[in-house]
PDB file of N, CA and C in Angstrom:
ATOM      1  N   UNK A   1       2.956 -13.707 -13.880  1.00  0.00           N
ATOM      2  CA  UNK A   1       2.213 -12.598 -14.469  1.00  0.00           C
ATOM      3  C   UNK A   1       3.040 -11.323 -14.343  1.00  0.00           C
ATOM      4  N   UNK A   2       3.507 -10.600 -15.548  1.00  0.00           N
ATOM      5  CA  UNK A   2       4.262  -9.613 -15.530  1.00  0.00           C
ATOM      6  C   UNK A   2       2.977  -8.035 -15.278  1.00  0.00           C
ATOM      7  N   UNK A   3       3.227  -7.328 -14.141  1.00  0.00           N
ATOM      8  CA  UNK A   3       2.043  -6.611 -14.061  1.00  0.00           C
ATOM      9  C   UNK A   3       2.689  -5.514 -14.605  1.00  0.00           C
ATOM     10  N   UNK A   4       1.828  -4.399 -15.758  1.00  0.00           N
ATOM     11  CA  UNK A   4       2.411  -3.287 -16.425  1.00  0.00           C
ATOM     12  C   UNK A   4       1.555  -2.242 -15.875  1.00  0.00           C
ATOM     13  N   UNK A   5       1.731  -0.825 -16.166  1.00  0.00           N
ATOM     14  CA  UNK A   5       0.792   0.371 -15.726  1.00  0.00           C
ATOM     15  C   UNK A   5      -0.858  -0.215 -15.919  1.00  0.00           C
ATOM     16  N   UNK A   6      -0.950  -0.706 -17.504  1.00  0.00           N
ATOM     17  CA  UNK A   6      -2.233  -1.051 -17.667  1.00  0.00           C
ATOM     18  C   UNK A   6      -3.269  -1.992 -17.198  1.00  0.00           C
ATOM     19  N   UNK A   7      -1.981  -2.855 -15.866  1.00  0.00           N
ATOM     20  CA  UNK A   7      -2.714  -3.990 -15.422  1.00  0.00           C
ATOM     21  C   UNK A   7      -3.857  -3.772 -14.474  1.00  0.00           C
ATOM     22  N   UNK A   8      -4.944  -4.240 -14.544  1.00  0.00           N
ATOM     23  CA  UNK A   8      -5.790  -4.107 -13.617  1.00  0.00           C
ATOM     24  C   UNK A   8      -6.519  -5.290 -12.805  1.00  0.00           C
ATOM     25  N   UNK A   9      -6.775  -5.205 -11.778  1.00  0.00           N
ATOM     26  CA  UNK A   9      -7.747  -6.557 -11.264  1.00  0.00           C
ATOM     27  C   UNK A   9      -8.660  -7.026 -11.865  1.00  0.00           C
ATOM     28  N   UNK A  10      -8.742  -8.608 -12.196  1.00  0.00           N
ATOM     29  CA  UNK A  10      -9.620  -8.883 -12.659  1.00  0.00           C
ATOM     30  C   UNK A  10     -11.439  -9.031 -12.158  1.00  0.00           C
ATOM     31  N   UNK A  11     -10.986  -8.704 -10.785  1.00  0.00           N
ATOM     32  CA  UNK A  11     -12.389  -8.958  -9.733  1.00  0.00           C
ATOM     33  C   UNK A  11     -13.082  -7.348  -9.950  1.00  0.00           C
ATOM     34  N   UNK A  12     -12.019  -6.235  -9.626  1.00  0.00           N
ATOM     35  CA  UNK A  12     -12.563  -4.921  -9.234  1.00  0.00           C
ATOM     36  C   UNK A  12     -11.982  -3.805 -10.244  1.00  0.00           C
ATOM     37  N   UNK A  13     -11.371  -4.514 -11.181  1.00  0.00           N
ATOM     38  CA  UNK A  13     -11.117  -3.493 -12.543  1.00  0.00           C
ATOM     39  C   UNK A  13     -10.119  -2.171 -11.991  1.00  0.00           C
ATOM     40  N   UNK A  14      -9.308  -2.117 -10.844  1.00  0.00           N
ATOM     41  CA  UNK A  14      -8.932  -1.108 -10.094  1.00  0.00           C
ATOM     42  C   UNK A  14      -7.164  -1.552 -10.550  1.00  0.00           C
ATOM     43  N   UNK A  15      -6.697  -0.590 -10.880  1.00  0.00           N
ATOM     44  CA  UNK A  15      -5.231  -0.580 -11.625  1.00  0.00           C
ATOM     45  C   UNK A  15      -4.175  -1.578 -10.585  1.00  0.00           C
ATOM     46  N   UNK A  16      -3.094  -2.574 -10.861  1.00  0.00           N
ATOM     47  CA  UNK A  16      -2.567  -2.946  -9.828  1.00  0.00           C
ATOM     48  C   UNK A  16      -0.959  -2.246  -9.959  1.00  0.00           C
ATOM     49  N   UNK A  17      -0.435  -2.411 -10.630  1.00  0.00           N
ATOM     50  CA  UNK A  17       0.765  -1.243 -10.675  1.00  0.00           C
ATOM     51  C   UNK A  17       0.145   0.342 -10.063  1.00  0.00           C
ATOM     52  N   UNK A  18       0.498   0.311  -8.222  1.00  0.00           N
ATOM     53  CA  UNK A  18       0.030   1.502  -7.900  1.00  0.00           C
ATOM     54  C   UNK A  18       1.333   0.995  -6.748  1.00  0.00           C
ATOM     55  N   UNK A  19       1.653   2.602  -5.820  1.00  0.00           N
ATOM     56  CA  UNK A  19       2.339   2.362  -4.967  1.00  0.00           C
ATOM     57  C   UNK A  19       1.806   1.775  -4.014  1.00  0.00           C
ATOM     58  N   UNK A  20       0.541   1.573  -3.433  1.00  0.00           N
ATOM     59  CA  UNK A  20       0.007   0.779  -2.085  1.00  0.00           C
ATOM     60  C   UNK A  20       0.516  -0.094  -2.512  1.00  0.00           C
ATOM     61  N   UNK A  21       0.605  -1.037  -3.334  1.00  0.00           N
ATOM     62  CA  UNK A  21       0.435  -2.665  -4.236  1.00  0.00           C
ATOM     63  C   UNK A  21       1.691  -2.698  -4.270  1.00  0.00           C
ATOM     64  N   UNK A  22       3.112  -2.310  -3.950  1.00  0.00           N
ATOM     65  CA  UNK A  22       4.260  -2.109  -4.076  1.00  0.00           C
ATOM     66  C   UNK A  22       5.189  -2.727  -2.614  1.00  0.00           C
ATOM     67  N   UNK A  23       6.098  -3.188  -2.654  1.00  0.00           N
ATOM     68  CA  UNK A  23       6.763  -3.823  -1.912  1.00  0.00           C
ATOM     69  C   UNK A  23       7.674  -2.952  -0.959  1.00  0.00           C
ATOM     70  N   UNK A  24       7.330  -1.933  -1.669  1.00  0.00           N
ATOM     71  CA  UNK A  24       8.851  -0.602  -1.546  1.00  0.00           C
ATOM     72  C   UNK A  24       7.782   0.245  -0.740  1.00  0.00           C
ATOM     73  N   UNK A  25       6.865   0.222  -0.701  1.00  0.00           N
ATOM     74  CA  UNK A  25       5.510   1.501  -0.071  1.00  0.00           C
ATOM     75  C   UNK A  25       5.918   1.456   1.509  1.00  0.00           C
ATOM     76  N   UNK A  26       5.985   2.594   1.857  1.00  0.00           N
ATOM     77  CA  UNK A  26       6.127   2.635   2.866  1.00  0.00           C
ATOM     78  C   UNK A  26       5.471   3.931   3.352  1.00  0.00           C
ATOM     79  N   UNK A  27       4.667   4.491   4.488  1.00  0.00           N
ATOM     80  CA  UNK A  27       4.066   5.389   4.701  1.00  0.00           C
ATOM     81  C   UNK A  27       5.381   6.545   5.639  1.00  0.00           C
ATOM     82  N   UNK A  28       6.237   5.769   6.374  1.00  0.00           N
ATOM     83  CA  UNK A  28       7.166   6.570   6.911  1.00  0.00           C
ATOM     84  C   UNK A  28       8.294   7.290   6.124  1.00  0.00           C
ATOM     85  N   UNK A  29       8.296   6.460   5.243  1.00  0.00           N
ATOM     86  CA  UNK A  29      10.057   6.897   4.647  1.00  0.00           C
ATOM     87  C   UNK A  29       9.896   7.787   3.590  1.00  0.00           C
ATOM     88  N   UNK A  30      10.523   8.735   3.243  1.00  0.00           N
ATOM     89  CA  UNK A  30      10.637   9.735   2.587  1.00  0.00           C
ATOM     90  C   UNK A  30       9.708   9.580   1.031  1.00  0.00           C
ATOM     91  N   UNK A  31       9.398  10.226   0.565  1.00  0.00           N
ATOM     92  CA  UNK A  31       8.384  10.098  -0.348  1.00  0.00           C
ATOM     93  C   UNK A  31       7.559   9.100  -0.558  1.00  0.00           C
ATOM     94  N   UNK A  32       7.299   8.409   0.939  1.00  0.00           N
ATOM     95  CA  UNK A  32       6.374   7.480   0.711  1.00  0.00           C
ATOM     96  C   UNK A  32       7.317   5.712   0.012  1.00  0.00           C
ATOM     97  N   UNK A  33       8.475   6.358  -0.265  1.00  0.00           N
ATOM     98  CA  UNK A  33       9.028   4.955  -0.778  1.00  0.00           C
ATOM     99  C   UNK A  33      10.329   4.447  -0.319  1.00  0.00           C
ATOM    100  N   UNK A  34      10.636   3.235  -0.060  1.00  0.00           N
ATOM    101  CA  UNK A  34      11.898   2.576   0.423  1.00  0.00           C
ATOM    102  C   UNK A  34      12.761   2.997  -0.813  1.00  0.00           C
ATOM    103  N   UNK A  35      12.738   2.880  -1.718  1.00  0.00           N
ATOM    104  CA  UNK A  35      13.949   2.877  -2.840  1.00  0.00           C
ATOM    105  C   UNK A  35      14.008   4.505  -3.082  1.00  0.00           C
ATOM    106  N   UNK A  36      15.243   5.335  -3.586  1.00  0.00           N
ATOM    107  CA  UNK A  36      15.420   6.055  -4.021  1.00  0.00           C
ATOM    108  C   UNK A  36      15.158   6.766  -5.229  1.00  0.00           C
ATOM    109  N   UNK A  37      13.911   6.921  -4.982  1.00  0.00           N
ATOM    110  CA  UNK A  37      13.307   7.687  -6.643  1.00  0.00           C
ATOM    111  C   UNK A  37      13.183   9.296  -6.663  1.00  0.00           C
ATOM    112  N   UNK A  38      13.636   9.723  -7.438  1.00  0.00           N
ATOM    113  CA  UNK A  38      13.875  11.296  -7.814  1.00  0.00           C
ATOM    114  C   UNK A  38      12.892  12.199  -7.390  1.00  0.00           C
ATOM    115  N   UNK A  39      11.361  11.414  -8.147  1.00  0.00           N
ATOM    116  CA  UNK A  39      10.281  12.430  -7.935  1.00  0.00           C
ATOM    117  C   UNK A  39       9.545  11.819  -7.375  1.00  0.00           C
ATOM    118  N   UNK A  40       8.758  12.152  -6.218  1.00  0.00           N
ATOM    119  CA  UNK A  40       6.965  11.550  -5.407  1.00  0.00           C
ATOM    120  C   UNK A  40       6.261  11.207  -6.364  1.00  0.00           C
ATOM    121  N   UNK A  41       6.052  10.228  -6.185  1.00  0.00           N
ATOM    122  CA  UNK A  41       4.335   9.949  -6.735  1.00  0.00           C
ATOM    123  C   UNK A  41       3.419  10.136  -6.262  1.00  0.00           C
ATOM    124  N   UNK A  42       2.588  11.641  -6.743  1.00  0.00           N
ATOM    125  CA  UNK A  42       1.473  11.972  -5.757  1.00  0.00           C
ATOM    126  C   UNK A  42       0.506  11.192  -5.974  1.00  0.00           C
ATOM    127  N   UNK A  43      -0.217  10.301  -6.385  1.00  0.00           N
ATOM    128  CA  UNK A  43      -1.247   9.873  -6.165  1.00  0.00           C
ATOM    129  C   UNK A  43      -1.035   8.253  -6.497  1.00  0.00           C
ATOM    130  N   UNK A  44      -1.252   7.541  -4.865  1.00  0.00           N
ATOM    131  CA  UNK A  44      -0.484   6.165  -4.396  1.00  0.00           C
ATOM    132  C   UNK A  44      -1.405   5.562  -5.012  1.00  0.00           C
ATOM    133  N   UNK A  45      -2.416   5.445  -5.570  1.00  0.00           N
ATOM    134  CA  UNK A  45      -3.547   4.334  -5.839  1.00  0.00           C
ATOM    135  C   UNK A  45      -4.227   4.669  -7.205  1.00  0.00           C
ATOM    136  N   UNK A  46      -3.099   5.171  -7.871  1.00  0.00           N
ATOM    137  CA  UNK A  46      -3.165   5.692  -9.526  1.00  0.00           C
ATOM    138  C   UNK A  46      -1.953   4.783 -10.155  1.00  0.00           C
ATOM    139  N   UNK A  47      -2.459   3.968 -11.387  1.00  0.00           N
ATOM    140  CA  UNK A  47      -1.379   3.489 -11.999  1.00  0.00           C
ATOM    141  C   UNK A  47      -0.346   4.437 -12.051  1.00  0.00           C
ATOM    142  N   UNK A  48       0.863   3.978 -12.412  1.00  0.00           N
ATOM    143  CA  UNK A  48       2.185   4.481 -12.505  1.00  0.00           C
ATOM    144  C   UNK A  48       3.396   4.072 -13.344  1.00  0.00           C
ATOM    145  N   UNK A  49       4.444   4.791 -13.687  1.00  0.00           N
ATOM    146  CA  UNK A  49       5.057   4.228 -14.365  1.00  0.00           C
ATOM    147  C   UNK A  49       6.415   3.806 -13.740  1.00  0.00           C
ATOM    148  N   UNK A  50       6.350   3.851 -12.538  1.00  0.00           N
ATOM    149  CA  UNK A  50       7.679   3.399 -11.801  1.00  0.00           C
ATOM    150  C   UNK A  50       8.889   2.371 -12.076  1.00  0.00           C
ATOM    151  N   UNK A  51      10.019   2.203 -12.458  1.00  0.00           N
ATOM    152  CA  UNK A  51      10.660   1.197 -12.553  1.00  0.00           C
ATOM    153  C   UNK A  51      11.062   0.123 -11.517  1.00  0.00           C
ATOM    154  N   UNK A  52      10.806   0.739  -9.653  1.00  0.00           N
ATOM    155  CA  UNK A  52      11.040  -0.114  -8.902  1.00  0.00           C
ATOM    156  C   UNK A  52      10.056  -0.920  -8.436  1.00  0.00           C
ATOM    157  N   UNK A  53       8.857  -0.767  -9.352  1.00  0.00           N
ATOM    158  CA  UNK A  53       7.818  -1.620  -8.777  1.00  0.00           C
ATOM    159  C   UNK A  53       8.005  -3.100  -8.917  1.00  0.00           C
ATOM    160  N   UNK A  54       7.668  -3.115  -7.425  1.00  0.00           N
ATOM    161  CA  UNK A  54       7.384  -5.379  -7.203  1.00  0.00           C
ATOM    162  C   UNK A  54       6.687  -5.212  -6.424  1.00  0.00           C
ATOM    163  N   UNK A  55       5.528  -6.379  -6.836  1.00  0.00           N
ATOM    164  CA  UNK A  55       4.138  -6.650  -6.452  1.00  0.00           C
ATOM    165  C   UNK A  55       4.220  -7.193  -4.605  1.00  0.00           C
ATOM    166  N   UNK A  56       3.269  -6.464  -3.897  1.00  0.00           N
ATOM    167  CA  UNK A  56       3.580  -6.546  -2.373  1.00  0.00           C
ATOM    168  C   UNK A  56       3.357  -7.937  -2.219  1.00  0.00           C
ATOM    169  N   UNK A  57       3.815  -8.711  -1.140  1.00  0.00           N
ATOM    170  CA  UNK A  57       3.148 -10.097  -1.384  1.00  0.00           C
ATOM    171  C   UNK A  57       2.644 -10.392   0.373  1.00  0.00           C
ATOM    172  N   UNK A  58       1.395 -10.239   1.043  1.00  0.00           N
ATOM    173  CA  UNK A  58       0.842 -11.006   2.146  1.00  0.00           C
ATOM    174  C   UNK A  58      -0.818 -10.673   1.630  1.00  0.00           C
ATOM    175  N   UNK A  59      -1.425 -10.327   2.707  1.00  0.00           N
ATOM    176  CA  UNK A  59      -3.176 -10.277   2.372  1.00  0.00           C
ATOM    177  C   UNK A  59      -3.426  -9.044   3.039  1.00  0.00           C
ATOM    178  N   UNK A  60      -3.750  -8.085   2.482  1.00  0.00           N
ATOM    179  CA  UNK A  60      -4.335  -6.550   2.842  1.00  0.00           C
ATOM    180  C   UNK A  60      -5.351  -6.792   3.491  1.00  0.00           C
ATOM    181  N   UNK A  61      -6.269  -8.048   3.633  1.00  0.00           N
ATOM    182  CA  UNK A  61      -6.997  -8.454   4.762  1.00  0.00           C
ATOM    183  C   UNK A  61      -6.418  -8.228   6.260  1.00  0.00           C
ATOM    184  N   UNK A  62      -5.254  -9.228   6.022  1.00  0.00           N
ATOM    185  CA  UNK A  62      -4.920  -9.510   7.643  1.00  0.00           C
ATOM    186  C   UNK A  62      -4.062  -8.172   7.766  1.00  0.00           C
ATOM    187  N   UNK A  63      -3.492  -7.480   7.038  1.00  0.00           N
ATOM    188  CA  UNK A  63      -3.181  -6.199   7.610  1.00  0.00           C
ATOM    189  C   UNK A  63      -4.178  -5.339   8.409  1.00  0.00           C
ATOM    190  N   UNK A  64      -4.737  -4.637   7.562  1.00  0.00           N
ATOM    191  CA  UNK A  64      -6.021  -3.920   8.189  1.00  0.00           C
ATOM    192  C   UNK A  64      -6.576  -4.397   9.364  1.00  0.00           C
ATOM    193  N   UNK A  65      -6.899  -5.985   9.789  1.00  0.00           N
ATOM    194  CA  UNK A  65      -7.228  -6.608  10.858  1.00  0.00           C
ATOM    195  C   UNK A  65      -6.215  -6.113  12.122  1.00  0.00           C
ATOM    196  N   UNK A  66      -4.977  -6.477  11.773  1.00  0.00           N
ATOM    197  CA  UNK A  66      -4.082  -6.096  12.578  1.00  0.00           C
ATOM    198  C   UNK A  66      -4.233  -4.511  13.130  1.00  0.00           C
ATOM    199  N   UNK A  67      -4.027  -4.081  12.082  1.00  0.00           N
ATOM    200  CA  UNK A  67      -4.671  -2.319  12.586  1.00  0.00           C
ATOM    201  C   UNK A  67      -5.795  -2.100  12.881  1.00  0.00           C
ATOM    202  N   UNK A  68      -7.059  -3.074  13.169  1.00  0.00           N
ATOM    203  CA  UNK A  68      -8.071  -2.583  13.705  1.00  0.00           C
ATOM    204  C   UNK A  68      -8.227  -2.612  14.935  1.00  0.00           C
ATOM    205  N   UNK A  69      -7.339  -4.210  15.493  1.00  0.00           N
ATOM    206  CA  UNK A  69      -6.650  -4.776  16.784  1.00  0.00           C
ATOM    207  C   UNK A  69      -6.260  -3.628  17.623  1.00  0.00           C
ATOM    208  N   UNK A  70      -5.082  -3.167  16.402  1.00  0.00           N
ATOM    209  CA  UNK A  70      -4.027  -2.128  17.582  1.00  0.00           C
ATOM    210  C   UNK A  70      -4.838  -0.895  17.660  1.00  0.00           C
ATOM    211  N   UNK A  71      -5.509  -0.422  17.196  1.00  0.00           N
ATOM    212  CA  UNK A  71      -6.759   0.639  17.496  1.00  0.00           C
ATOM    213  C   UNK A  71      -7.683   0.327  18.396  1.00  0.00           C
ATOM    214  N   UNK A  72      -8.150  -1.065  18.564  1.00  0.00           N
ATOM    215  CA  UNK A  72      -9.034  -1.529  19.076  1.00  0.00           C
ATOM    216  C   UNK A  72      -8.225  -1.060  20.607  1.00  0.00           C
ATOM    217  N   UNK A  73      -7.083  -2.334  20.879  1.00  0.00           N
ATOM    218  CA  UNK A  73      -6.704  -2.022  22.364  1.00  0.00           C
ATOM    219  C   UNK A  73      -5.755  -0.635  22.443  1.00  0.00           C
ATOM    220  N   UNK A  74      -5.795   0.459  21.800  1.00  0.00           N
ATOM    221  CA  UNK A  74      -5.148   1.906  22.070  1.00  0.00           C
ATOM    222  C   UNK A  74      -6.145   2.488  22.487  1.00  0.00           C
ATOM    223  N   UNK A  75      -7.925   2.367  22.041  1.00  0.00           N
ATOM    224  CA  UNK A  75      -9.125   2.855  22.559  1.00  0.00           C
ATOM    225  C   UNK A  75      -9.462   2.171  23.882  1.00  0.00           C
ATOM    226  N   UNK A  76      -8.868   0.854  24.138  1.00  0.00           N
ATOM    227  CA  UNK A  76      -9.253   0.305  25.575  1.00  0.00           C
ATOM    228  C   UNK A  76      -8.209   0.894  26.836  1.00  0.00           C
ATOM    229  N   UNK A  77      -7.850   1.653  26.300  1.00  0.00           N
ATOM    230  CA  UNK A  77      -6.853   2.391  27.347  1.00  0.00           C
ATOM    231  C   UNK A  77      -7.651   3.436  27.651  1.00  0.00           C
ATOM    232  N   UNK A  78      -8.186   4.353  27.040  1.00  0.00           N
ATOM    233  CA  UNK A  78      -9.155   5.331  27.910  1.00  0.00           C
ATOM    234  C   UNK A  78     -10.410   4.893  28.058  1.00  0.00           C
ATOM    235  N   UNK A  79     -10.714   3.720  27.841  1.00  0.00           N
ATOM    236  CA  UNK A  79     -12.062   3.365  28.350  1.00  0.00           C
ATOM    237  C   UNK A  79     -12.327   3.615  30.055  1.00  0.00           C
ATOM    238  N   UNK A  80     -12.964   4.436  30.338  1.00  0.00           N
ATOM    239  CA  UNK A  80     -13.088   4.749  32.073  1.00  0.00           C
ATOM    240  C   UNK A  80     -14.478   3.816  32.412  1.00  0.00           C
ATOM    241  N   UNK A  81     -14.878   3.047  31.744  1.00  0.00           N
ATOM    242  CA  UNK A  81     -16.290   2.463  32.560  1.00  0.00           C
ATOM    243  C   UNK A  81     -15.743   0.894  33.459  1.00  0.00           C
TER     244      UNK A  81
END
């Protein structure tokens, strides 16, 4: 499946060419992206017309899980009871 700006999910109608959905997304690295692109894309979860886009590939499930984990035991560190 070749995904274009206009592609959208078929479950939640929500655009999939966006930078979250991107392989290159990165929250640390300079404009938000691993590859070298000229201008920011201010708004990560708005279709786009990017040329370095490739589709992220694991489950945004087990991510988030993972980060609820490492939140979970960073809050069991000041637990005083």
């Amino acid at each position: 499946m070749i995904i274009g700006n206009a592609s959208v999910c078929p479950l939640c109608t929500r655009p999939l060419k966006v930078c979250l959905n991107c392989r290159f997304y990165d929250k640390n690295a300079y404009h938000e992206c691993k590859e070298d692109i000229d201008e920011p894309v201010i708004y990560k979860d708005l279709a786009n017309f990017c040329d370095f886009f490739v589709m992220r590939e694991g489950d945004a499930h087990s991510d988030a899980k993972t980060q609820e984990e490492a939140r979970s035991k960073f809050l069991s560190l000041f637990d005083e009871s």
